[in-house]
PDB file of N, CA and C in Angstrom:
ATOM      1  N   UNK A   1      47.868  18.977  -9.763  1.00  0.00           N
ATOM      2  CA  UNK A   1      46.876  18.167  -9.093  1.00  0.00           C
ATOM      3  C   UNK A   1      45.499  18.825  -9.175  1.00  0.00           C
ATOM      4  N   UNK A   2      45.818  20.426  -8.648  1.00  0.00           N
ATOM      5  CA  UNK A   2      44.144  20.865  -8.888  1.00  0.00           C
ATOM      6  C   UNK A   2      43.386  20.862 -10.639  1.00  0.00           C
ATOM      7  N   UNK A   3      44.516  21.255 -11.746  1.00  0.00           N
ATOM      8  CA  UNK A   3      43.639  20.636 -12.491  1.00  0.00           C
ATOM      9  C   UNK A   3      43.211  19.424 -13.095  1.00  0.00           C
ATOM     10  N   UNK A   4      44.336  18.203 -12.518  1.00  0.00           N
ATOM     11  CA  UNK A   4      43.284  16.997 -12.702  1.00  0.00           C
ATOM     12  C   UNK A   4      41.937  16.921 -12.011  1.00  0.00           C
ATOM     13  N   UNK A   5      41.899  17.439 -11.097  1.00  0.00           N
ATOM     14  CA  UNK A   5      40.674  17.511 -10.142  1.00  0.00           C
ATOM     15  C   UNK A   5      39.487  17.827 -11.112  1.00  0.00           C
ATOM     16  N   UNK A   6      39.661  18.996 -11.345  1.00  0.00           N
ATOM     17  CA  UNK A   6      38.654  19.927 -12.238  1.00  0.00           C
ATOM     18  C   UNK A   6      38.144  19.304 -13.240  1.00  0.00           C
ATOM     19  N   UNK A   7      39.355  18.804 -13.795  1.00  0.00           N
ATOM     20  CA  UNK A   7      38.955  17.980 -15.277  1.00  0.00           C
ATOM     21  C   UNK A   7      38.162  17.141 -15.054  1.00  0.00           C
ATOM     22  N   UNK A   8      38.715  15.818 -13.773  1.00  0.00           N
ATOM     23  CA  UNK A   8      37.667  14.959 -13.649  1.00  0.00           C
ATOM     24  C   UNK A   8      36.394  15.300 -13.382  1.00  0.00           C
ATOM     25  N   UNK A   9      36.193  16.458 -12.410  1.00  0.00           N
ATOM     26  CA  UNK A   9      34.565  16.947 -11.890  1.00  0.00           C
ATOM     27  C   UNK A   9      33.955  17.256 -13.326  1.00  0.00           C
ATOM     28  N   UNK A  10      34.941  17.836 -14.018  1.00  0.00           N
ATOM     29  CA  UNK A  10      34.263  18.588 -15.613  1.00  0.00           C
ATOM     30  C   UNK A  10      33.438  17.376 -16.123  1.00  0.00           C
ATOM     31  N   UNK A  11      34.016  16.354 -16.386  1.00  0.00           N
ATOM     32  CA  UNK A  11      34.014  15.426 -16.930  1.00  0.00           C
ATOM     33  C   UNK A  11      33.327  14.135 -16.770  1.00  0.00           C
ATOM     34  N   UNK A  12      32.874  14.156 -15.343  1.00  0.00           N
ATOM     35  CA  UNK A  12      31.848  13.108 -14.633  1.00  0.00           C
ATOM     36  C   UNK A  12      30.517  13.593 -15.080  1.00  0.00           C
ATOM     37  N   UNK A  13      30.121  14.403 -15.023  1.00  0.00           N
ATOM     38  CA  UNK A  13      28.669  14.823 -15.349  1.00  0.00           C
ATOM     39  C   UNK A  13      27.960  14.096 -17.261  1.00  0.00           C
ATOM     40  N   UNK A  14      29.246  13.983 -17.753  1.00  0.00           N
ATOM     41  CA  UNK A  14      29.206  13.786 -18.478  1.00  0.00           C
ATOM     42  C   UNK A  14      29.192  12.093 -19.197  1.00  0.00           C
ATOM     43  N   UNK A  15      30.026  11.318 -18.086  1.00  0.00           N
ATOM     44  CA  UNK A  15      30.338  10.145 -17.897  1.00  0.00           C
ATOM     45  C   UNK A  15      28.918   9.806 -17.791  1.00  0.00           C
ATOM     46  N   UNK A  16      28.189  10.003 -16.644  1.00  0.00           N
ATOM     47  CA  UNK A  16      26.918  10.002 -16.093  1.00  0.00           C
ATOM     48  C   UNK A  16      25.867   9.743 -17.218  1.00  0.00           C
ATOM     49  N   UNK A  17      25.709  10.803 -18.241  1.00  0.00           N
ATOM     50  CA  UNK A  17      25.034  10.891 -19.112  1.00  0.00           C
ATOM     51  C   UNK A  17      25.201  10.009 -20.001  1.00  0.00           C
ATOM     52  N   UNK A  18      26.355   9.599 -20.128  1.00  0.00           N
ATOM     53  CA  UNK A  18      26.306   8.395 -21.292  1.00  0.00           C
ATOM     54  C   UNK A  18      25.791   7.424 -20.589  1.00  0.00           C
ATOM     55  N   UNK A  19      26.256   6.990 -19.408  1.00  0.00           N
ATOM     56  CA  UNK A  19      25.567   5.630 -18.794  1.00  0.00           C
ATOM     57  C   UNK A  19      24.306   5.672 -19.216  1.00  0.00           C
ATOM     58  N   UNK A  20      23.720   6.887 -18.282  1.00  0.00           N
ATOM     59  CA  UNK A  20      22.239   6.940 -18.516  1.00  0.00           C
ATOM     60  C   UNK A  20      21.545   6.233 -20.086  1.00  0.00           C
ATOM     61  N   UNK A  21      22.320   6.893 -21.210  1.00  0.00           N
ATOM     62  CA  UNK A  21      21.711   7.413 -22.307  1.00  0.00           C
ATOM     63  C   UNK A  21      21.694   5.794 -22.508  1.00  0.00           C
ATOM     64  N   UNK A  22      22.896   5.013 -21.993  1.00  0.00           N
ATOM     65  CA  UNK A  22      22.986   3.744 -22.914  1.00  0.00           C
ATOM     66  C   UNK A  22      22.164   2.840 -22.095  1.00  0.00           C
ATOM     67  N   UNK A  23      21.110   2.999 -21.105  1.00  0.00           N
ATOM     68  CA  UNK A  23      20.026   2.480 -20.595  1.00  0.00           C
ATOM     69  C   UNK A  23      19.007   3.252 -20.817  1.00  0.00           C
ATOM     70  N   UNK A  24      18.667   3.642 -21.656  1.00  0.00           N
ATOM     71  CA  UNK A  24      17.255   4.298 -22.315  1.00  0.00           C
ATOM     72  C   UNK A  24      16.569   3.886 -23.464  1.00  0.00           C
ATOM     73  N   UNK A  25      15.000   3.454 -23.418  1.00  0.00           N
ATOM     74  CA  UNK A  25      14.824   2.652 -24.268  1.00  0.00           C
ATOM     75  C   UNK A  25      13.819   4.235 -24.523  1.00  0.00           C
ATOM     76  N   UNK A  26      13.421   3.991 -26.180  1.00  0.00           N
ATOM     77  CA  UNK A  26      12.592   4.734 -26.090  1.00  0.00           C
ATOM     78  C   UNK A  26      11.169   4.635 -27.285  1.00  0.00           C
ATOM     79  N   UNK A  27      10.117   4.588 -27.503  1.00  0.00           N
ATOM     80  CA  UNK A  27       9.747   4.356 -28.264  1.00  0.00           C
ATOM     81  C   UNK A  27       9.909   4.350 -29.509  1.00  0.00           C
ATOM     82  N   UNK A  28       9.650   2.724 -30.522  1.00  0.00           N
ATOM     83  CA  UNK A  28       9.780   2.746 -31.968  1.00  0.00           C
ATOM     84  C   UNK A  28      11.312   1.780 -32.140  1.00  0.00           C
ATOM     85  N   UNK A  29      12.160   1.928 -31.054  1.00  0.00           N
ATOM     86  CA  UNK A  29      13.594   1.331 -30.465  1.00  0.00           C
ATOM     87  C   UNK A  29      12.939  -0.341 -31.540  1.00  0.00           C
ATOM     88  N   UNK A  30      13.521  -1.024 -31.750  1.00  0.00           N
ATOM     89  CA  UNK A  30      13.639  -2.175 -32.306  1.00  0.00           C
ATOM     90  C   UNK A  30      14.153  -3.152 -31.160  1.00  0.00           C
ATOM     91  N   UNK A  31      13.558  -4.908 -31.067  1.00  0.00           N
ATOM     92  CA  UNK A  31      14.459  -5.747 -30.561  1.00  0.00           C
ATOM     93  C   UNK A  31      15.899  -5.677 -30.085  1.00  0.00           C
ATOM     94  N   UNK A  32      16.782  -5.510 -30.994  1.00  0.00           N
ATOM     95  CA  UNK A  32      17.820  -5.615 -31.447  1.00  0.00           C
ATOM     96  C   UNK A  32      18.534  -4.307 -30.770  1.00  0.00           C
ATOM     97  N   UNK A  33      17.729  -2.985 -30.625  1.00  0.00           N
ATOM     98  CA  UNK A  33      18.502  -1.856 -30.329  1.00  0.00           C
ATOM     99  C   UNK A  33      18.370  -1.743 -28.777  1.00  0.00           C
ATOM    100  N   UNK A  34      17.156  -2.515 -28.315  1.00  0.00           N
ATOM    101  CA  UNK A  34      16.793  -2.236 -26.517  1.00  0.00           C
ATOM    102  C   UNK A  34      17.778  -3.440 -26.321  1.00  0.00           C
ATOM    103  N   UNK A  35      18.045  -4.684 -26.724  1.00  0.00           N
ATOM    104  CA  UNK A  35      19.250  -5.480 -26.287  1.00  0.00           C
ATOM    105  C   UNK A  35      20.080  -4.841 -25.940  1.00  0.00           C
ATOM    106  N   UNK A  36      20.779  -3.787 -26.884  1.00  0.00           N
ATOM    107  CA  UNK A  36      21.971  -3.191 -27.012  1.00  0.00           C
ATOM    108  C   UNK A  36      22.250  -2.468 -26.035  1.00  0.00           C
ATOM    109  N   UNK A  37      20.884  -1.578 -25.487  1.00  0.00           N
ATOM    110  CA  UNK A  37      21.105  -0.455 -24.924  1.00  0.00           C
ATOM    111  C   UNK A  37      20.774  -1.540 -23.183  1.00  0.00           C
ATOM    112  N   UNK A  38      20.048  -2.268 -23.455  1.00  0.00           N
ATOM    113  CA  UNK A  38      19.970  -3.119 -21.791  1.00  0.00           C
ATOM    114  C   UNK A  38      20.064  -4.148 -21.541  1.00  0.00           C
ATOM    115  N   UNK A  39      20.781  -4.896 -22.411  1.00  0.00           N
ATOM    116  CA  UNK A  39      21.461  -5.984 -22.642  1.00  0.00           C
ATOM    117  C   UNK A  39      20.299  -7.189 -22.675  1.00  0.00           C
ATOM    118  N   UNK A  40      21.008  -8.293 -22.944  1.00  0.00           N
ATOM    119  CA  UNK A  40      20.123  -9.575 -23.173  1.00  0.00           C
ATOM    120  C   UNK A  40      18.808  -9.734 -22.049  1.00  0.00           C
ATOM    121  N   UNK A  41      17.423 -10.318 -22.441  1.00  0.00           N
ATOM    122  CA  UNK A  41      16.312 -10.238 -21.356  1.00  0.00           C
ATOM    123  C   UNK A  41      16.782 -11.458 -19.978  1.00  0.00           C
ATOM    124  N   UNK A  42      16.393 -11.416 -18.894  1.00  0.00           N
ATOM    125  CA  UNK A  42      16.379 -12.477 -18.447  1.00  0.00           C
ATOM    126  C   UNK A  42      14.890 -13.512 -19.020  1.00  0.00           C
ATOM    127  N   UNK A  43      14.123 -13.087 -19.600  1.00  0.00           N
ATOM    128  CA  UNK A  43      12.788 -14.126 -20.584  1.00  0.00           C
ATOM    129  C   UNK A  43      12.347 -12.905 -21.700  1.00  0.00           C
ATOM    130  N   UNK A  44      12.226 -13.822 -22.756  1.00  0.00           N
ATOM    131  CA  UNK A  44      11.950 -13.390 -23.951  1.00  0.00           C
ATOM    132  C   UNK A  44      10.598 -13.841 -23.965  1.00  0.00           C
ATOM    133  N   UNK A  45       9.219 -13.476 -24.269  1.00  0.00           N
ATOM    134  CA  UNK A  45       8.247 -14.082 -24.576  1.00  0.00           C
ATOM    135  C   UNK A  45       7.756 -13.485 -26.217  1.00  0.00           C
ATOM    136  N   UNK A  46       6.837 -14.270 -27.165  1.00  0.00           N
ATOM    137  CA  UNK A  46       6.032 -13.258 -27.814  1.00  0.00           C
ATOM    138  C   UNK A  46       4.727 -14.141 -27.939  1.00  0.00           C
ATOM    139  N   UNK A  47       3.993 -13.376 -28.116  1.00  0.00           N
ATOM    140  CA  UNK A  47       2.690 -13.805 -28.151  1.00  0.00           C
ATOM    141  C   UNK A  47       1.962 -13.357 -29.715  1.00  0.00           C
ATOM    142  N   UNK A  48       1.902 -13.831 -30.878  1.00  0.00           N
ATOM    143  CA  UNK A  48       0.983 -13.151 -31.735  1.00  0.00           C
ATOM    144  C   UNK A  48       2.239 -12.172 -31.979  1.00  0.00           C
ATOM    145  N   UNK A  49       1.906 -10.523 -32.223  1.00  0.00           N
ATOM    146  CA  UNK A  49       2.795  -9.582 -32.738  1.00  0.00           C
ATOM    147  C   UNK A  49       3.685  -9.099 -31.619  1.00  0.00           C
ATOM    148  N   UNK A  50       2.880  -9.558 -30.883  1.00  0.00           N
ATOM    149  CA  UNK A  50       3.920  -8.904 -29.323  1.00  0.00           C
ATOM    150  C   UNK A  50       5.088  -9.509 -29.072  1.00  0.00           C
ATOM    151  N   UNK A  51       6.051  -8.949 -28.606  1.00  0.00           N
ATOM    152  CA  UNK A  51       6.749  -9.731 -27.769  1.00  0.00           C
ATOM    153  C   UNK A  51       7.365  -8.998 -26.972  1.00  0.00           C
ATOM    154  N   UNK A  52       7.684  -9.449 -25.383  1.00  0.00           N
ATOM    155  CA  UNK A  52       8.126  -8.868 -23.889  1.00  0.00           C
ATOM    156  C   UNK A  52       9.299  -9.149 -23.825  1.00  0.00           C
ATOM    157  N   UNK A  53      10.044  -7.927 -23.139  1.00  0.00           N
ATOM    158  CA  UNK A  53      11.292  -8.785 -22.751  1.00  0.00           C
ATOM    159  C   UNK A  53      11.140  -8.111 -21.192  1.00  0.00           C
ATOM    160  N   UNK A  54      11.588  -9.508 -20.532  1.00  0.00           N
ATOM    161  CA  UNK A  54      11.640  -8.969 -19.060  1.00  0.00           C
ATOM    162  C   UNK A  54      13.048  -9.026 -18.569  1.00  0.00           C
ATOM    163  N   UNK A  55      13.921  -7.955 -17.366  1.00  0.00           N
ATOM    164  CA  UNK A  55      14.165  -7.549 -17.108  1.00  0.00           C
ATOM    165  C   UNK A  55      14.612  -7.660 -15.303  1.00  0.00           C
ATOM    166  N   UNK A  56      15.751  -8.636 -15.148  1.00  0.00           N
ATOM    167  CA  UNK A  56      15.732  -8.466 -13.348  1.00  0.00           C
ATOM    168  C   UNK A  56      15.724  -7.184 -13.062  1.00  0.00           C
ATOM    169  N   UNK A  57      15.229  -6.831 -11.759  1.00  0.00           N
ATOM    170  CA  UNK A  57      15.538  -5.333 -11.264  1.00  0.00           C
ATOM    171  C   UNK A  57      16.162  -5.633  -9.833  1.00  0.00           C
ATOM    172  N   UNK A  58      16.529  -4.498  -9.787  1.00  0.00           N
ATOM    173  CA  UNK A  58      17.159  -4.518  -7.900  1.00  0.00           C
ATOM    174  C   UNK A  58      16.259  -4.302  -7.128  1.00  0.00           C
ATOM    175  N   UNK A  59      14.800  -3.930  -7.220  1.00  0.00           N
ATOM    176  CA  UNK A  59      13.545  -3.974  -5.945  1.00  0.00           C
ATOM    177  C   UNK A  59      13.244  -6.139  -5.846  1.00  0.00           C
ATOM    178  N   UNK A  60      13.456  -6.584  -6.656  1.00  0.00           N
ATOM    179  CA  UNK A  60      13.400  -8.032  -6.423  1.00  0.00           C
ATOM    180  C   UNK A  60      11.807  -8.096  -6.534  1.00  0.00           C
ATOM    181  N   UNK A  61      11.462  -8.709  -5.456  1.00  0.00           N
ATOM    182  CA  UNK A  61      10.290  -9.259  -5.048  1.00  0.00           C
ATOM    183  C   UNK A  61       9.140  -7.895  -4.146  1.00  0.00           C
ATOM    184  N   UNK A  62       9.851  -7.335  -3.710  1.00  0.00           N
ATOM    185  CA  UNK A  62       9.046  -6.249  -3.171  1.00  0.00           C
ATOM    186  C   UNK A  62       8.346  -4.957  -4.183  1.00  0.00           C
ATOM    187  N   UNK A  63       9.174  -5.009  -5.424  1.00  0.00           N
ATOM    188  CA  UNK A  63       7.973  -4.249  -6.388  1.00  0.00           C
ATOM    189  C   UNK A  63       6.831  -5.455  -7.216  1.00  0.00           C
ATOM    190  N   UNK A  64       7.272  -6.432  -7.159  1.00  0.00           N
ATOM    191  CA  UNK A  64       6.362  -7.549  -7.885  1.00  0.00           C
ATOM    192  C   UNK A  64       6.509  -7.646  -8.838  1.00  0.00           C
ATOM    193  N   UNK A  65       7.566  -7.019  -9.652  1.00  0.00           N
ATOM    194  CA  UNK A  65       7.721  -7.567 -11.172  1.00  0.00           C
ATOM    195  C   UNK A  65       8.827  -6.853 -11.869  1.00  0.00           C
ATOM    196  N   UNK A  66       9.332  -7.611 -13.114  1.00  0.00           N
ATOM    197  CA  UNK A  66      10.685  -7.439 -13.138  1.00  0.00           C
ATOM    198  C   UNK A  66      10.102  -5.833 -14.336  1.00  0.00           C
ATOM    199  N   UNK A  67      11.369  -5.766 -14.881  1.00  0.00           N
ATOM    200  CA  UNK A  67      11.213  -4.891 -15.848  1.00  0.00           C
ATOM    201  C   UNK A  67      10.583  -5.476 -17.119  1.00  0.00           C
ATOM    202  N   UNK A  68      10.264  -4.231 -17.654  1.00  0.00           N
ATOM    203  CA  UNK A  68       9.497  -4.585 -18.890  1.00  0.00           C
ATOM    204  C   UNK A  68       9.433  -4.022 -19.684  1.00  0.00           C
ATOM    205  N   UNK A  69       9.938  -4.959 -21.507  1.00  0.00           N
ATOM    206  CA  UNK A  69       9.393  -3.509 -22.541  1.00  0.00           C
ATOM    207  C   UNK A  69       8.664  -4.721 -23.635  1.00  0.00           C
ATOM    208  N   UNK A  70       7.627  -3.788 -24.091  1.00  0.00           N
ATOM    209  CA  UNK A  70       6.981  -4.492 -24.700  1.00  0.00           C
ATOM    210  C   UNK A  70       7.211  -3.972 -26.353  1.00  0.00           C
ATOM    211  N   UNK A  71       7.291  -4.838 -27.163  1.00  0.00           N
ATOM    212  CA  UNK A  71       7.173  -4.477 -28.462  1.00  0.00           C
ATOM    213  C   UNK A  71       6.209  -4.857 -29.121  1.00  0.00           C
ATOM    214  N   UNK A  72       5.586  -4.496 -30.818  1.00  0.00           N
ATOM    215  CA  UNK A  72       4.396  -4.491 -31.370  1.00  0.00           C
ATOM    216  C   UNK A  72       5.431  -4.570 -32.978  1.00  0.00           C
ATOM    217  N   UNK A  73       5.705  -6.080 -33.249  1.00  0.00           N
ATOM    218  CA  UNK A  73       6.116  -6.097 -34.645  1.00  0.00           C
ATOM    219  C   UNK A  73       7.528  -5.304 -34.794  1.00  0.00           C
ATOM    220  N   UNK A  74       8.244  -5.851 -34.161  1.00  0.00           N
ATOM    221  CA  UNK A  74       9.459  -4.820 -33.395  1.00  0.00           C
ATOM    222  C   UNK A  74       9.760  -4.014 -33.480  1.00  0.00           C
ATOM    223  N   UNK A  75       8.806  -3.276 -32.472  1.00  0.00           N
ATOM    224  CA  UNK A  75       9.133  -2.058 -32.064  1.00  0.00           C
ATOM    225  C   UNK A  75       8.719  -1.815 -30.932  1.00  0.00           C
ATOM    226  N   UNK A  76       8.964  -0.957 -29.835  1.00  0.00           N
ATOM    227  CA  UNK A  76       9.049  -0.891 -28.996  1.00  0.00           C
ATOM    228  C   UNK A  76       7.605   0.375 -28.297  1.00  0.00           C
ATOM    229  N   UNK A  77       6.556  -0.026 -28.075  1.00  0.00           N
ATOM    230  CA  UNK A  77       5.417   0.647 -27.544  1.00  0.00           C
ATOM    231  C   UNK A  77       5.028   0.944 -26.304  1.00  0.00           C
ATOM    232  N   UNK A  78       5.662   0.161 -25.270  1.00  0.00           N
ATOM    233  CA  UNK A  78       5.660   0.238 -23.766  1.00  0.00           C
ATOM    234  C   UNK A  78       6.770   0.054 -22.952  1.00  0.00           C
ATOM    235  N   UNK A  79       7.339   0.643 -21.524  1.00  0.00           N
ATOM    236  CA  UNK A  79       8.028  -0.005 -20.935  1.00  0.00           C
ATOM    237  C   UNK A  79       7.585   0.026 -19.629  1.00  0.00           C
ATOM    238  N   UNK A  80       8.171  -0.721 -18.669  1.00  0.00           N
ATOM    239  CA  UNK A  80       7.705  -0.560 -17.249  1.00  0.00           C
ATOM    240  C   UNK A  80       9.162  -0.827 -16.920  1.00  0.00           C
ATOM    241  N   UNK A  81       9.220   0.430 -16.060  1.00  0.00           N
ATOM    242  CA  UNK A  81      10.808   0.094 -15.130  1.00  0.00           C
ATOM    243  C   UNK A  81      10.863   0.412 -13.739  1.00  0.00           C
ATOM    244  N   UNK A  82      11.502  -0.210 -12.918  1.00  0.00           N
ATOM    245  CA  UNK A  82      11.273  -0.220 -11.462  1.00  0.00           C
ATOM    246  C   UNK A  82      12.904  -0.024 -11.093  1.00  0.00           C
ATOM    247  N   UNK A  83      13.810  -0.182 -12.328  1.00  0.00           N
ATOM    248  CA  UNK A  83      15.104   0.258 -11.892  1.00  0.00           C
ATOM    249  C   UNK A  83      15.362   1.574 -11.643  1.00  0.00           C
ATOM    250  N   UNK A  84      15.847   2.485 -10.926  1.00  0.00           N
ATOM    251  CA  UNK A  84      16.332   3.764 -11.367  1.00  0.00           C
ATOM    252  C   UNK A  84      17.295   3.968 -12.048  1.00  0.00           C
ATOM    253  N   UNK A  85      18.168   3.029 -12.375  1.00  0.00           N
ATOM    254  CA  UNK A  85      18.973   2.898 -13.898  1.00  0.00           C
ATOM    255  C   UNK A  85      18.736   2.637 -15.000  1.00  0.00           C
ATOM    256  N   UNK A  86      17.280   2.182 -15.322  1.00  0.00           N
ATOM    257  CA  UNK A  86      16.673   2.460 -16.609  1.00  0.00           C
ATOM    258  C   UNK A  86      15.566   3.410 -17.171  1.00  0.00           C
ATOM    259  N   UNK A  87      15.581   3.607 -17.945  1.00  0.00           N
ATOM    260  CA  UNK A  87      14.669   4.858 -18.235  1.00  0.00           C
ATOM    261  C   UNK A  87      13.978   4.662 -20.024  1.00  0.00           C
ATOM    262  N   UNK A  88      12.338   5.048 -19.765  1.00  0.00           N
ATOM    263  CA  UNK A  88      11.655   5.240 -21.028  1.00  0.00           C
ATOM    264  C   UNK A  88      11.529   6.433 -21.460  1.00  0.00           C
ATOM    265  N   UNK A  89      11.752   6.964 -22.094  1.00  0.00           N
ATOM    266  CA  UNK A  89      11.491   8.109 -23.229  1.00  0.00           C
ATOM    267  C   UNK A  89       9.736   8.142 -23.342  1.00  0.00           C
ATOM    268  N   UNK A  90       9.054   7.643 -23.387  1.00  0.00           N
ATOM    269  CA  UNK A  90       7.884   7.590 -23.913  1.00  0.00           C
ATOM    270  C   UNK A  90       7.041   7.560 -22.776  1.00  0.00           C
ATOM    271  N   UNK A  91       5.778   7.300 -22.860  1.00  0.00           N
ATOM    272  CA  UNK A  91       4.559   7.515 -21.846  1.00  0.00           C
ATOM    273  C   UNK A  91       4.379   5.871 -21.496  1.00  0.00           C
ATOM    274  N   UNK A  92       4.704   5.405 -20.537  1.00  0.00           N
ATOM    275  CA  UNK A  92       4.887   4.193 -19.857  1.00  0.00           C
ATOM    276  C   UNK A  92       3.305   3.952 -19.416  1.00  0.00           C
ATOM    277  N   UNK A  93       2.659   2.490 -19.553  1.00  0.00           N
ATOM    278  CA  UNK A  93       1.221   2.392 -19.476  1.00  0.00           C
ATOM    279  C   UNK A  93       0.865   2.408 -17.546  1.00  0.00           C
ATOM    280  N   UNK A  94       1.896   1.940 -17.137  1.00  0.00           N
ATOM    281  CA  UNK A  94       2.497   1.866 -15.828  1.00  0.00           C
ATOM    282  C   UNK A  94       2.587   3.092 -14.388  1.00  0.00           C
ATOM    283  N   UNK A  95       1.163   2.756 -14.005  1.00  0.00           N
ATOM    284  CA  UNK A  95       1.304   4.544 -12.386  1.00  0.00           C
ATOM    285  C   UNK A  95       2.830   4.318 -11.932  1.00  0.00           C
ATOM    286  N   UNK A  96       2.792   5.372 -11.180  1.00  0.00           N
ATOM    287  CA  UNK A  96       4.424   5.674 -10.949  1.00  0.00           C
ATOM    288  C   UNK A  96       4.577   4.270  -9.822  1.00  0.00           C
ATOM    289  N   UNK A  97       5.451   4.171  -9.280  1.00  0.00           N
ATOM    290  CA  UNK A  97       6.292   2.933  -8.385  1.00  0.00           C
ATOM    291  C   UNK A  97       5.671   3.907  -6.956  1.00  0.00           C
ATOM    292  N   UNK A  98       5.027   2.677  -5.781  1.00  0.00           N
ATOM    293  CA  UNK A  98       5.125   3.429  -5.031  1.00  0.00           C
ATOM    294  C   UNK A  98       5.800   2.707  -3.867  1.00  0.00           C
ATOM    295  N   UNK A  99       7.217   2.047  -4.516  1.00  0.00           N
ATOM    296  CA  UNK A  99       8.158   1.702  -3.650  1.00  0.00           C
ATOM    297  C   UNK A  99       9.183   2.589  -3.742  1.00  0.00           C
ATOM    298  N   UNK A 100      10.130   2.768  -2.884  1.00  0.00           N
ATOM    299  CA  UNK A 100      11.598   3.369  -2.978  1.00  0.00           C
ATOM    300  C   UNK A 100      12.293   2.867  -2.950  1.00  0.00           C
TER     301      UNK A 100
END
């Protein structure tokens, strides 16, 4: 019993990290690869070369806006996230959240 224990503690830290990793967008990411990693948008827009994909979050209405990554000819140049389950790699155009 104690070393299933161990194993599992060994082994969660690690669990963890994949979640994480497979919600991380990060710059240069393609359409196709931020789907993958955060699944389908709740709205797709593009405008010209741009195009947004937005993102429900769990702050709702009290951060004012959903998630966001923006691409430039697909690829991926901005994100804004208000989830603490998603995460940008890159320099987000976005001041920090000053909700909790």
């Amino acid at each position: 019993m104690r070393k299933f224990l161990l194993i599992a503690l060994l082994c969660f830290p690690a669990a963890c990290l994949a979640q994480d990793k497979e919600k991380t967008v990060s710059p240069g990411m393609s359409e196709a690869q931020v789907v993958q990693s955060l699944g389908k948008p709740a709205t797709r827009r593009a405008v010209g070369e741009r195009t947004y994909l937005f993102y429900a979050n769990s702050c709702g209405r009290s951060c004012g806006m959903n998630d966001l990554v923006v691409l430039a000819r697909d690829s991926v140049v901005d994100a804004i996230f208000r989830s603490p389950d998603r995460h940008y790699t890159g320099t987000s155009s976005s001041p920090e959240s000053v909700f909790s």
